[in-house]
N, C-alpha and C. Protein backbone atom coordinates (compact mmCIF):
# COMPACT_ATOMS: atom_id res chain seq x y z
N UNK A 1 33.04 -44.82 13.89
CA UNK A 1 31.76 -44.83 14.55
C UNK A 1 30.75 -45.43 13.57
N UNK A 2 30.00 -46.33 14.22
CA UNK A 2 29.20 -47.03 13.24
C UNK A 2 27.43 -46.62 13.54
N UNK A 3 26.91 -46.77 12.67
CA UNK A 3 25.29 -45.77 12.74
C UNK A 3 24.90 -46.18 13.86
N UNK A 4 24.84 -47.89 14.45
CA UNK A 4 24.12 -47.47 15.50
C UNK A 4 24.71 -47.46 16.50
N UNK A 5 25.92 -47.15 16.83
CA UNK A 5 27.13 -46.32 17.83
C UNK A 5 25.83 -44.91 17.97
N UNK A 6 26.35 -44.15 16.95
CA UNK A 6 25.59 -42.84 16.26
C UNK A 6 24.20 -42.72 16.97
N UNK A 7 23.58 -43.31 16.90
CA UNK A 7 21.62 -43.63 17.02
C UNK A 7 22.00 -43.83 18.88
N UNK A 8 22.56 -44.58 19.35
CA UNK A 8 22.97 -44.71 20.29
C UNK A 8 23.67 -43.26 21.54
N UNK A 9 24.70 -42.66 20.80
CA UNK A 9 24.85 -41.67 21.43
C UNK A 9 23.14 -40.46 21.56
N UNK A 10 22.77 -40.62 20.29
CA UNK A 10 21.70 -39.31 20.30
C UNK A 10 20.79 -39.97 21.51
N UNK A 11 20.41 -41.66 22.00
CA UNK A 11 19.27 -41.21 22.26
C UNK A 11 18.05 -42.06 21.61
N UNK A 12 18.11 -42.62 20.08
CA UNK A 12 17.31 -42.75 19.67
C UNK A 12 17.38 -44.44 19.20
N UNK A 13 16.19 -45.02 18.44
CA UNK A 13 16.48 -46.54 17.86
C UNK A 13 16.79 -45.99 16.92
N UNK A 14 17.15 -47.34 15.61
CA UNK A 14 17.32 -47.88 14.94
C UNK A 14 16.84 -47.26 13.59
N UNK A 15 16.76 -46.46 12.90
CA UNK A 15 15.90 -46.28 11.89
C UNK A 15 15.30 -44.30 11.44
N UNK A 16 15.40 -44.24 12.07
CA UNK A 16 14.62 -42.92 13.07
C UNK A 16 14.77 -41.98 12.19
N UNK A 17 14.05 -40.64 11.54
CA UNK A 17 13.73 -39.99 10.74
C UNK A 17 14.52 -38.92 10.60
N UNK A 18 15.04 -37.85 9.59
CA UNK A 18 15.77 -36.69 10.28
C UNK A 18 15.32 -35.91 11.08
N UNK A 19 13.76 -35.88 11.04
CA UNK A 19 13.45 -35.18 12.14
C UNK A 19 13.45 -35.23 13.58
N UNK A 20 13.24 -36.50 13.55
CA UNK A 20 13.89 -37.03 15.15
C UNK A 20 15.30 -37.09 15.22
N UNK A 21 16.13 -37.23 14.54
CA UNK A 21 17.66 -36.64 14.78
C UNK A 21 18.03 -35.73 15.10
N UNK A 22 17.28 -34.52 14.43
CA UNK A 22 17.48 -33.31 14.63
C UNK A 22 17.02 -32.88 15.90
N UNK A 23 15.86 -33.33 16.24
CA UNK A 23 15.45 -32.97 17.46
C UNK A 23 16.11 -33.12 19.00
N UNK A 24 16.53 -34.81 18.57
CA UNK A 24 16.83 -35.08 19.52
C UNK A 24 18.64 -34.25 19.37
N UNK A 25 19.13 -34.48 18.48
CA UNK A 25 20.51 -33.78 18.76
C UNK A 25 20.45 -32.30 19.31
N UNK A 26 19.79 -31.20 19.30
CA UNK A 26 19.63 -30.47 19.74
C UNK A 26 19.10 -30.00 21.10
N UNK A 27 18.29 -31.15 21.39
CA UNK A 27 17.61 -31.00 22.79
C UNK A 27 19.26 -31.81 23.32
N UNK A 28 20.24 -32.59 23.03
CA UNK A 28 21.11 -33.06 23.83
C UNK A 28 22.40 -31.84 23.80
N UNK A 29 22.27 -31.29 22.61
CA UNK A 29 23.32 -30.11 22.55
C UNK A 29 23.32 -29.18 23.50
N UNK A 30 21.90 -28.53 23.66
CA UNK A 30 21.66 -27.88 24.72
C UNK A 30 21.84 -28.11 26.57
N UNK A 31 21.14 -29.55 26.47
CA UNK A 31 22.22 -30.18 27.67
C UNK A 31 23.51 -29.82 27.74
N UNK A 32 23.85 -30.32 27.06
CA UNK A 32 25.25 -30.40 27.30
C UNK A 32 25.91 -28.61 27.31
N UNK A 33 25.55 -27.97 27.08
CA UNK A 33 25.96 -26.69 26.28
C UNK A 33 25.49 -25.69 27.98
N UNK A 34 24.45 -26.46 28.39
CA UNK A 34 24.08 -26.09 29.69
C UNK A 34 25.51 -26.05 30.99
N UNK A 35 26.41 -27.03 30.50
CA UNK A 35 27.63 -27.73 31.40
C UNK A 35 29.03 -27.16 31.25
N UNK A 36 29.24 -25.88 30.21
CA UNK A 36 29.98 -25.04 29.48
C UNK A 36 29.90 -23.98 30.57
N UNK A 37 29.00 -23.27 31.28
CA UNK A 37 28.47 -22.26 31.72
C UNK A 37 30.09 -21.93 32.71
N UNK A 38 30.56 -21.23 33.11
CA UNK A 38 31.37 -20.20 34.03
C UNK A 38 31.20 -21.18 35.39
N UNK A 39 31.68 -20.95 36.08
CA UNK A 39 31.12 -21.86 37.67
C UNK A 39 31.20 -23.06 37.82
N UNK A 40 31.37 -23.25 36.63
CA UNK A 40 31.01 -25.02 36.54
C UNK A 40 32.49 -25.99 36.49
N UNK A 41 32.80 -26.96 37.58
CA UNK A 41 33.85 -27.65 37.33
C UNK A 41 34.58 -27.75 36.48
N UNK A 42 36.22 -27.46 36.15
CA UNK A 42 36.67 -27.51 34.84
C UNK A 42 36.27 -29.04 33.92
N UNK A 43 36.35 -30.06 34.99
CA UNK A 43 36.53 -31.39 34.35
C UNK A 43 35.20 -31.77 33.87
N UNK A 44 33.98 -31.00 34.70
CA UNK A 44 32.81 -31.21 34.35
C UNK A 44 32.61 -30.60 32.68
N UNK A 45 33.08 -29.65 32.26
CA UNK A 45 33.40 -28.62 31.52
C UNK A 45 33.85 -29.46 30.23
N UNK A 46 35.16 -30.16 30.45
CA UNK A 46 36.10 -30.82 29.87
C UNK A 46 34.77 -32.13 28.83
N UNK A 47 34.47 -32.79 30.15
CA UNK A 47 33.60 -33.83 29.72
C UNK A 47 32.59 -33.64 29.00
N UNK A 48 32.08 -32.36 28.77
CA UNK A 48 30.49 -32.07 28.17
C UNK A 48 31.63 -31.55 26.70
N UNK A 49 32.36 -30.85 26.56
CA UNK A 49 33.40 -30.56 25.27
C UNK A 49 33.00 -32.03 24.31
N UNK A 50 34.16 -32.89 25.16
CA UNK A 50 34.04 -33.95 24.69
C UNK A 50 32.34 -34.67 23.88
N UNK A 51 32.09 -34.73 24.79
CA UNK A 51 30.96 -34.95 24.35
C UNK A 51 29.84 -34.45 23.51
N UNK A 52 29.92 -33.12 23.59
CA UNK A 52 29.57 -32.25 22.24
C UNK A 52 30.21 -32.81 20.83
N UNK A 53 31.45 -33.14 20.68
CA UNK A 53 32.07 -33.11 19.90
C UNK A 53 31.58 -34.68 19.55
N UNK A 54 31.79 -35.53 20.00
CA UNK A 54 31.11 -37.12 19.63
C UNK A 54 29.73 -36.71 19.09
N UNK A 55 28.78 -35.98 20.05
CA UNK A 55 27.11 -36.08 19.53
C UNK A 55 27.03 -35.41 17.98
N UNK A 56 27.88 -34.26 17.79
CA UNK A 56 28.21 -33.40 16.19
C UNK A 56 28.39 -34.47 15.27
N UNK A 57 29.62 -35.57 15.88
CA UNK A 57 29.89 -36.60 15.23
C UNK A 57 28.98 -37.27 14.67
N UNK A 58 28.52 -37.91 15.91
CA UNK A 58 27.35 -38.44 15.26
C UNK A 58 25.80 -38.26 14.79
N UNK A 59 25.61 -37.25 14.54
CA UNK A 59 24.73 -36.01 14.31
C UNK A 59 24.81 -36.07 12.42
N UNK A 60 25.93 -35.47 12.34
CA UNK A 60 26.85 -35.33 10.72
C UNK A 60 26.55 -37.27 10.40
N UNK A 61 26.79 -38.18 10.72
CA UNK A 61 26.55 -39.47 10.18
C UNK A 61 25.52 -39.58 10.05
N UNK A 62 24.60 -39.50 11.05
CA UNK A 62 22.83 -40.37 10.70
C UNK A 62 22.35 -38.70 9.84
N UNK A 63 22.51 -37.61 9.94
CA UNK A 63 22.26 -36.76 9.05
C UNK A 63 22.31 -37.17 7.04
N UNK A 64 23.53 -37.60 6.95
CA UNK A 64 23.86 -38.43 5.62
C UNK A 64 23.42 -39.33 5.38
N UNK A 65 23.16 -40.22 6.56
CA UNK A 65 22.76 -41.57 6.13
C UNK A 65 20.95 -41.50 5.78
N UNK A 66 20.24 -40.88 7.30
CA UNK A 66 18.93 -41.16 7.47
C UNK A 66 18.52 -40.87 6.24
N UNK A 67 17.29 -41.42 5.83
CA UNK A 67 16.38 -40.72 4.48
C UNK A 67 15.77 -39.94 5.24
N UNK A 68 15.24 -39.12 4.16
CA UNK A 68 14.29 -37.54 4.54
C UNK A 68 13.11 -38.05 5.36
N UNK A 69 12.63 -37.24 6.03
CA UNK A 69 11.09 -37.64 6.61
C UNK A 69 10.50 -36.74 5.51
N UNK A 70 9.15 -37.65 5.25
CA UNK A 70 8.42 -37.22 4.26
C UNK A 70 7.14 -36.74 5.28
N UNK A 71 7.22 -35.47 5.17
CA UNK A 71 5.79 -34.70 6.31
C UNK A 71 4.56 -35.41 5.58
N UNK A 72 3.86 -35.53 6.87
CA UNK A 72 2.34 -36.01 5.93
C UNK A 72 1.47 -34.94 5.52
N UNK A 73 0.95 -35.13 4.23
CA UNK A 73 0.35 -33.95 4.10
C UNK A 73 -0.98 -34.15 4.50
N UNK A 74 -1.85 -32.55 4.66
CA UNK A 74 -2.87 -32.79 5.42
C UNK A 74 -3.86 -33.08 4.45
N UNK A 75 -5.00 -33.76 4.58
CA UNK A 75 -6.25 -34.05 3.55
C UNK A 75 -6.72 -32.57 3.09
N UNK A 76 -7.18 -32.74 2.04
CA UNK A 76 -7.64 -31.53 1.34
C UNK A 76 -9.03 -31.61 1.70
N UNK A 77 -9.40 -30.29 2.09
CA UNK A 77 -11.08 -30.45 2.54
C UNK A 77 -11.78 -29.75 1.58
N UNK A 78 -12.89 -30.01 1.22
CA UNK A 78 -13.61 -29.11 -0.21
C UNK A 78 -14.73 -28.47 0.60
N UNK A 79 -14.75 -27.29 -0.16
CA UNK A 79 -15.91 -26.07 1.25
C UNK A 79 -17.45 -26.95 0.69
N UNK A 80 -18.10 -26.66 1.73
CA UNK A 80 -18.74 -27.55 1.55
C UNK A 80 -20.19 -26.45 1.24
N UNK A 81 -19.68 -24.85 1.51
CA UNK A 81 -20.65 -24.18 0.68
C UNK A 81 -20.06 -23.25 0.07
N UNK A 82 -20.61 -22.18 -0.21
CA UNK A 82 -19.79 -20.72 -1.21
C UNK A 82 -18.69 -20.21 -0.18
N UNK A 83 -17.51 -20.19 -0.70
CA UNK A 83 -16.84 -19.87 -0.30
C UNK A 83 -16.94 -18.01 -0.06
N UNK A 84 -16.73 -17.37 0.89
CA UNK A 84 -16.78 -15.96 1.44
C UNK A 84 -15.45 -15.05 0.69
N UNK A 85 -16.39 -14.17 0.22
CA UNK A 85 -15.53 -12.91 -0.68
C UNK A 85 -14.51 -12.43 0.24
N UNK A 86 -13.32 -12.35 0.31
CA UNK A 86 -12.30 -11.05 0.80
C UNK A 86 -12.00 -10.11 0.04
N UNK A 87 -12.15 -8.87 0.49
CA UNK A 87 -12.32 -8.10 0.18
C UNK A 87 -10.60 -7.47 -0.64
N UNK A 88 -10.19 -7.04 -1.23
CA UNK A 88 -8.62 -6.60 -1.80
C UNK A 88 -8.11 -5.73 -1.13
N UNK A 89 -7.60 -6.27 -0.27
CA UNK A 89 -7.04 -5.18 0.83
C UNK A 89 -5.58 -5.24 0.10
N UNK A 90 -5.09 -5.66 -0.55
CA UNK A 90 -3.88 -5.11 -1.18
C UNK A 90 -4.01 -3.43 -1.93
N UNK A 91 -5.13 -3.46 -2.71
CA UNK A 91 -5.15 -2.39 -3.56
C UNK A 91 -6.20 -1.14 -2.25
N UNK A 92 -6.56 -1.04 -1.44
CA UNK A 92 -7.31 -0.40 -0.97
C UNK A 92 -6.01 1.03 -0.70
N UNK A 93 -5.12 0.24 -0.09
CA UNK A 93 -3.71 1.96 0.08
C UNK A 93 -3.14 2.39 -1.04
N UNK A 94 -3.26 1.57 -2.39
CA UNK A 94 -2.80 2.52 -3.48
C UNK A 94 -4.10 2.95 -4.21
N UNK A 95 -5.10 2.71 -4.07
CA UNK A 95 -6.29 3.78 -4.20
C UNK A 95 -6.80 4.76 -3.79
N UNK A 96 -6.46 4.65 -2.18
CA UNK A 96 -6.23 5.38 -1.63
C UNK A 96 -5.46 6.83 -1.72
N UNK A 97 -4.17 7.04 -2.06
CA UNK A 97 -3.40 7.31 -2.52
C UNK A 97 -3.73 7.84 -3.94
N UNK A 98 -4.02 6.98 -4.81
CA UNK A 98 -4.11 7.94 -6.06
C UNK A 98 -5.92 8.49 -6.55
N UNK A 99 -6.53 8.33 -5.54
CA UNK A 99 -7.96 9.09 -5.06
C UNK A 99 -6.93 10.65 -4.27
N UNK A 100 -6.31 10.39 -3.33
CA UNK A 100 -5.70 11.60 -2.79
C UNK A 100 -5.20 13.02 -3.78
N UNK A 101 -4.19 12.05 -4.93
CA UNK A 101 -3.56 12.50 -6.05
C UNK A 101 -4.29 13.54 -6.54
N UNK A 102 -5.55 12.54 -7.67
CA UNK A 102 -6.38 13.35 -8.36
C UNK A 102 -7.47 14.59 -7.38
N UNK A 103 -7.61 14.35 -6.14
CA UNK A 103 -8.39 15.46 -5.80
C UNK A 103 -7.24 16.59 -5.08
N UNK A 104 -5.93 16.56 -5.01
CA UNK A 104 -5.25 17.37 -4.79
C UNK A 104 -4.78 18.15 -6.32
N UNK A 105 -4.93 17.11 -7.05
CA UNK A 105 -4.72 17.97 -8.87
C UNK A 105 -5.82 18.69 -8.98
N UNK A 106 -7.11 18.34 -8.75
CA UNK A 106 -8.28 18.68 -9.62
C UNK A 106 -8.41 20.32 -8.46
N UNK A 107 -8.16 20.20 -6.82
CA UNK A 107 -8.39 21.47 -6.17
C UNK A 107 -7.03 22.87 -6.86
N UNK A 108 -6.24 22.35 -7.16
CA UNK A 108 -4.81 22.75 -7.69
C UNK A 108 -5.02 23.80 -9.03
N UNK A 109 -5.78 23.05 -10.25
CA UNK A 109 -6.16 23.19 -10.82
C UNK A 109 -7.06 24.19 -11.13
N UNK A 110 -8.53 23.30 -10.20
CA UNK A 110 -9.56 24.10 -10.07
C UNK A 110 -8.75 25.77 -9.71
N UNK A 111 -8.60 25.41 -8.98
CA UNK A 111 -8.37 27.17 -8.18
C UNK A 111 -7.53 28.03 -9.29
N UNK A 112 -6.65 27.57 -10.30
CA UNK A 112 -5.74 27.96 -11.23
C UNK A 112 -6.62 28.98 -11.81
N UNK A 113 -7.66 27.46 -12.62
CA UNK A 113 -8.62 28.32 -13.86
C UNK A 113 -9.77 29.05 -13.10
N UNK A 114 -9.99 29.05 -11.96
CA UNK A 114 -11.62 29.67 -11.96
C UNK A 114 -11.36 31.09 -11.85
N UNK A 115 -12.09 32.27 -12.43
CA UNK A 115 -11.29 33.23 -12.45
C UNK A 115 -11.97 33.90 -10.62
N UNK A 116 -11.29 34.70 -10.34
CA UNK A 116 -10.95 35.61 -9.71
C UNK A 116 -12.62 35.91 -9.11
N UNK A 117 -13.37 35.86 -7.88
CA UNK A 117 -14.68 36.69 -7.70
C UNK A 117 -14.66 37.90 -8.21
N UNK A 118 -15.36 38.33 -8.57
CA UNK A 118 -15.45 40.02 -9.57
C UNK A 118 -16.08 40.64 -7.72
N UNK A 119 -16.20 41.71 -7.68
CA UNK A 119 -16.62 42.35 -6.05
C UNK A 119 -17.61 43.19 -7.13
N UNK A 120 -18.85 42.90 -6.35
CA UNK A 120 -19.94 43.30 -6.96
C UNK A 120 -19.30 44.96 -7.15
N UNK A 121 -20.69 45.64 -8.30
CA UNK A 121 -20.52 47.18 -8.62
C UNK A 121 -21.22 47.85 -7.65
N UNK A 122 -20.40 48.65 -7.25
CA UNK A 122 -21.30 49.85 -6.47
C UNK A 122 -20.72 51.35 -6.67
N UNK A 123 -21.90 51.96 -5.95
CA UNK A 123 -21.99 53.42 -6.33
C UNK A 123 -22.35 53.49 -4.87
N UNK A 124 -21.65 54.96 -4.83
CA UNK A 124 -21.99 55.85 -3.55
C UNK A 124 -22.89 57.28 -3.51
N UNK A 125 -23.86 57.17 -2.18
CA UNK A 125 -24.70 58.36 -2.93
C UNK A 125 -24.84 59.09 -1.04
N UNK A 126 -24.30 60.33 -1.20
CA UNK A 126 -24.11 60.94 0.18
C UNK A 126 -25.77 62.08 0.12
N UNK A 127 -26.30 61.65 0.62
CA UNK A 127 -27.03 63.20 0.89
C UNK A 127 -27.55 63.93 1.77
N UNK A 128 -27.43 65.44 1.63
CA UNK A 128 -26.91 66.40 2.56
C UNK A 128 -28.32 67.28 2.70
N UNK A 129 -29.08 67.59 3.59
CA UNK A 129 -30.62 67.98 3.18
C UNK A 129 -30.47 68.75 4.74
N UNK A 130 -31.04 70.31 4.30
CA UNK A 130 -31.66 71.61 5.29
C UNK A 130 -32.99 71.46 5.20
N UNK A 131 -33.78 71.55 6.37
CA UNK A 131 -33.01 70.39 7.88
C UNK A 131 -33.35 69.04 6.91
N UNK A 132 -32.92 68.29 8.16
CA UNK A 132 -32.61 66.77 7.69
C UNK A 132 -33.71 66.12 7.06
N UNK A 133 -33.63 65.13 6.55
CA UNK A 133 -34.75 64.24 5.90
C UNK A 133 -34.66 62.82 6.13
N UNK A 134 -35.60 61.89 5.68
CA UNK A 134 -35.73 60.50 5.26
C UNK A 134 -35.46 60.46 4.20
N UNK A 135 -34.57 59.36 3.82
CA UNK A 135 -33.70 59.44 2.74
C UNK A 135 -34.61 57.83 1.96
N UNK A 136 -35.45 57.90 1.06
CA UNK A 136 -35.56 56.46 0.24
C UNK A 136 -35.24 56.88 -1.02
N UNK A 137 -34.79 55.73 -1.25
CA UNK A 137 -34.23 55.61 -3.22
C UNK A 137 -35.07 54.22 -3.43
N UNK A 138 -35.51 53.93 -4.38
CA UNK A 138 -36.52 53.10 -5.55
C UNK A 138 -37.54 52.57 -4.28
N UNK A 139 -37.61 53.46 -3.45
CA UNK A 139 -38.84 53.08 -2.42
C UNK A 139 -38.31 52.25 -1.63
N UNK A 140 -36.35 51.81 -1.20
CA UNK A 140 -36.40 51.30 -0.10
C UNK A 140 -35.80 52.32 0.85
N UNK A 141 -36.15 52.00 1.78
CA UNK A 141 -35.84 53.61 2.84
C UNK A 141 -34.30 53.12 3.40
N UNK A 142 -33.49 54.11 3.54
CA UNK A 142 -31.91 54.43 4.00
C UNK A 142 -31.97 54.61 5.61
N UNK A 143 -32.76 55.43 5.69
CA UNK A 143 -32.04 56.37 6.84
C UNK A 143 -32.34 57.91 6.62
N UNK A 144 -32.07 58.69 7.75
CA UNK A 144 -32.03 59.89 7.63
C UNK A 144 -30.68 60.36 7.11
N UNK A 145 -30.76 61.32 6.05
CA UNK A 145 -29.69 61.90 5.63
C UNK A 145 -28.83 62.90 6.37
N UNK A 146 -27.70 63.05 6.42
CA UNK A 146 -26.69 63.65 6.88
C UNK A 146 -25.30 62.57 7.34
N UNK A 147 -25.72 61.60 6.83
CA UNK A 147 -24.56 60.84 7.28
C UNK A 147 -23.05 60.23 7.11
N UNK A 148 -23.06 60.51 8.18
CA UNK A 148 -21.11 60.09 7.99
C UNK A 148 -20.78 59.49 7.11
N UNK A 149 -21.11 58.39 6.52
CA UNK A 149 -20.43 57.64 6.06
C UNK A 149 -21.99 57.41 4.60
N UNK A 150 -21.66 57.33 3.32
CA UNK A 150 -22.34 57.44 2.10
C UNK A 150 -23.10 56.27 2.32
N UNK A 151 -23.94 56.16 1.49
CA UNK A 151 -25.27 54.53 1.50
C UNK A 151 -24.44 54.17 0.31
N UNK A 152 -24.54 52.88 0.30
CA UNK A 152 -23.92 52.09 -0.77
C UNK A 152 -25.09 51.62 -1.76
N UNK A 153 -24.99 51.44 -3.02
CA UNK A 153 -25.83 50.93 -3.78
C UNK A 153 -25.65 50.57 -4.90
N UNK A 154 -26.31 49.94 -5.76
CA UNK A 154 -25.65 49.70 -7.18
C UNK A 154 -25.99 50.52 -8.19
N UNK A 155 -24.87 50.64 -9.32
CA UNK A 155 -25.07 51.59 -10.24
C UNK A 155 -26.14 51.71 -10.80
N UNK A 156 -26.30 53.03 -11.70
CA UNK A 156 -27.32 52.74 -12.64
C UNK A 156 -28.63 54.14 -12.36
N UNK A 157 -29.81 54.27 -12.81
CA UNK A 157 -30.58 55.53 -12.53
C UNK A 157 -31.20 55.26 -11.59
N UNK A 158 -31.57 55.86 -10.07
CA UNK A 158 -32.16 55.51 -9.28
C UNK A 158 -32.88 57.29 -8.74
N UNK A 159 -33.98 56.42 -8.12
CA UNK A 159 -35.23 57.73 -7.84
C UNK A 159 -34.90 57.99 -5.93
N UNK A 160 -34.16 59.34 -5.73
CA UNK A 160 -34.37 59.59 -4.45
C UNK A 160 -35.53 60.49 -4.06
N UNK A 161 -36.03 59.75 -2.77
CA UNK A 161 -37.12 60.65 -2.16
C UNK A 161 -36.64 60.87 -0.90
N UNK A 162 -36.92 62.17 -0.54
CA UNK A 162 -36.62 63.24 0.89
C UNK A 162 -38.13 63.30 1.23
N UNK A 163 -38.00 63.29 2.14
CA UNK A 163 -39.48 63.21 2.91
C UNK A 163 -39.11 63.95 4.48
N UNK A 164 -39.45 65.12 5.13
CA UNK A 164 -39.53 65.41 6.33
C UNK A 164 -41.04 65.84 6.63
N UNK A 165 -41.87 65.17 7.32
CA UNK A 165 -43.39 66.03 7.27
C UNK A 165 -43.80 65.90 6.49
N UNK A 166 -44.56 66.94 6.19
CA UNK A 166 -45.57 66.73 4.64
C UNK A 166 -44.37 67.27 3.52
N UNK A 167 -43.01 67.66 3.87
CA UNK A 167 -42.28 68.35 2.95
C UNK A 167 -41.53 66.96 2.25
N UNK A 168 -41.71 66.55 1.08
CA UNK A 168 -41.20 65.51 -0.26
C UNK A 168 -40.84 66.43 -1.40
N UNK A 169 -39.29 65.72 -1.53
CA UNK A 169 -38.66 66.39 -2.72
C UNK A 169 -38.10 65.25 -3.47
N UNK A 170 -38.21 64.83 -4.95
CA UNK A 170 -38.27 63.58 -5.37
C UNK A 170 -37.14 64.12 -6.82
N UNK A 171 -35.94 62.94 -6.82
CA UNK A 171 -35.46 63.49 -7.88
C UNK A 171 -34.90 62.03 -8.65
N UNK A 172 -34.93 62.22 -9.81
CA UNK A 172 -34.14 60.92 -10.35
C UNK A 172 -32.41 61.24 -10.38
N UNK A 173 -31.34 60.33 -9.76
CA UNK A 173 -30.21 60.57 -10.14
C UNK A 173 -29.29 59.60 -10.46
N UNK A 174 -28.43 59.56 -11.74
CA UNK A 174 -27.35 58.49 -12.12
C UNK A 174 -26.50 58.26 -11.04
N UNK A 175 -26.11 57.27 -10.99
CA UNK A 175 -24.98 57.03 -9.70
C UNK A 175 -23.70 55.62 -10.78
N UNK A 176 -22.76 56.95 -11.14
CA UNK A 176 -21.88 56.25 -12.05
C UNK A 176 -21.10 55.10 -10.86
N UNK A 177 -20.05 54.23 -11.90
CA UNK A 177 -20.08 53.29 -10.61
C UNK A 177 -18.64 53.29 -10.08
N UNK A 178 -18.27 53.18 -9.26
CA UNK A 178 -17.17 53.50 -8.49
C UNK A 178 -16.94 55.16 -8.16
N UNK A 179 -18.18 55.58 -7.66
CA UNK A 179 -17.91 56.91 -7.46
C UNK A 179 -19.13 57.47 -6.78
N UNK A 180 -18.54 58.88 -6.03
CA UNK A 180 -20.09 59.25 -5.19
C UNK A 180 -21.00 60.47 -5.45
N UNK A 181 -22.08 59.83 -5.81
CA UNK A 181 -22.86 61.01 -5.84
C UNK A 181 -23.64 61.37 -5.03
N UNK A 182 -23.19 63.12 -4.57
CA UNK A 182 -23.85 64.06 -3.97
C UNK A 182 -25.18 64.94 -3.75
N UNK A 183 -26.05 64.38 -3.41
CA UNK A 183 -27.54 65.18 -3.55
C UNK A 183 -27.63 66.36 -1.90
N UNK A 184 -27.59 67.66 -2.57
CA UNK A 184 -27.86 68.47 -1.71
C UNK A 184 -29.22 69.21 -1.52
N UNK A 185 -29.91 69.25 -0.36
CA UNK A 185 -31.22 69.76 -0.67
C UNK A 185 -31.91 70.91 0.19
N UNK A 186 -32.18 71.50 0.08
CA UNK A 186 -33.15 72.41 0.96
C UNK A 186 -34.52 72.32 0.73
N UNK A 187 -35.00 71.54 1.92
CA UNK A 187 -36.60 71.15 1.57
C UNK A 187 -37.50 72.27 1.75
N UNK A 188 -37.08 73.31 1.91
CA UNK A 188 -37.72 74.26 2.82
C UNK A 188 -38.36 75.45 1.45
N UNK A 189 -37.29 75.51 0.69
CA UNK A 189 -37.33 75.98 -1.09
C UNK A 189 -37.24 75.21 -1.84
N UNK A 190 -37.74 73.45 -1.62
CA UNK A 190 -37.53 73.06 -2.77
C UNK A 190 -37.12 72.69 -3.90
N UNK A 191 -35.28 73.08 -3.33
CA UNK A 191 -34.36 72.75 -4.44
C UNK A 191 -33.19 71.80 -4.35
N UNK A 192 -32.72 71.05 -4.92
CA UNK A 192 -31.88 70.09 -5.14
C UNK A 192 -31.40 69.90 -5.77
N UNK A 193 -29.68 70.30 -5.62
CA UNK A 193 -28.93 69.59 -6.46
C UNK A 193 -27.72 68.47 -6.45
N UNK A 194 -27.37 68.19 -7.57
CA UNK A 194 -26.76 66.69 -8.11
C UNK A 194 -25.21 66.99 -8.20
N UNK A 195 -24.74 65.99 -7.53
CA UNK A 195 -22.98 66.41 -8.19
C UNK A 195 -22.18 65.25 -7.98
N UNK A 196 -21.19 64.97 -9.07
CA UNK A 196 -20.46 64.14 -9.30
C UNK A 196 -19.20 63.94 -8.47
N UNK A 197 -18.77 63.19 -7.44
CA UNK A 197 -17.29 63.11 -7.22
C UNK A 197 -16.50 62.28 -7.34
């Protein structure tokens, strides 16, 4: 088979680039490859074989022979003002990421060393008064005394006043801390006392 036998089967003139070889051999392969299909006449079948096999033929020759097509390259254009910043979207997910790191170390951490909330100090102070009274200590008022459940307050010396009527009985008492102190009173005689529990 001689080249332009070859050039001839594909299709094409005289000369013709690999890229037009290629093209064109493939757009004829597919033809033909179309004529292979199930249904289709054996002899019809037979003849497109054949003929596959010549176009390969001559496909493989002008392949060796043709010179390369040399693509044209495109003109280089120069910006014709400041070219526009992009931004580094490569590094934005591993910053991401090791921003995550350090504030999962530093909460990790943090929480390790900070010590413990201390629960503020308190003292308990129950008092028990015949008949009942108004109960203030350093002049802020409680409540009436007799109650269920102790006033909470913080340690240290504090001034209770009983007040029912014109009847006031005023005493200073320590209130150690984690513990309750008991003021019992009878306003009626005037007496009051202090006790530790």
């Amino acid at each position: 088979m001689t080249t332009g036998q070859a050039y001839h089967i594909l299709g094409l003139r005289p000369g013709a680039g690999r890229m037009e070889i290629e093209r064109a051999y493939i757009a004829a392969l597919g033809r033909l490859q179309r004529q292979l299909v199930p249904g289709t006449p054996l002899a019809v079948r037979r003849k497109a074989q054949e003929k596959i096999t010549e176009l390969t033929c001559a496909y493989q020759l002008l392949k060796s022979v043709a010179a390369p097509t040399v693509q044209p390259t495109p003109p280089v254009s120069v910006p014709s003002g400041p070219t526009p910043s992009r931004p580094a979207h490569s590094w934005v997910l591993p910053a991401g990421f090791a921003v995550a790191a350090l504030v999962l170390v530093a909460v990790v951490f943090g929480m390790r060393s900070s010590p413990a909330p201390q629960e503020p100090k308190t003292a308990r102070l129950r008092v028990l008064s015949v008949p009942w009274s108004y109960v203030t200590v350093d002049g802020q008022s409680l409540g009436p005394s007799g109650q269920v459940e102790a006033f909470i307050l913080t340690p240290g010396d504090r001034t209770v006043v009983l007040r029912q009527g014109e009847r006031i009985l005023s005493q200073t008492v320590h209130l150690a801390e984690g513990s309750e102190t008991i003021v019992k009173a009878q306003l009626e005689k005037g007496y009051i006392d202090v006790a530790q529990k």
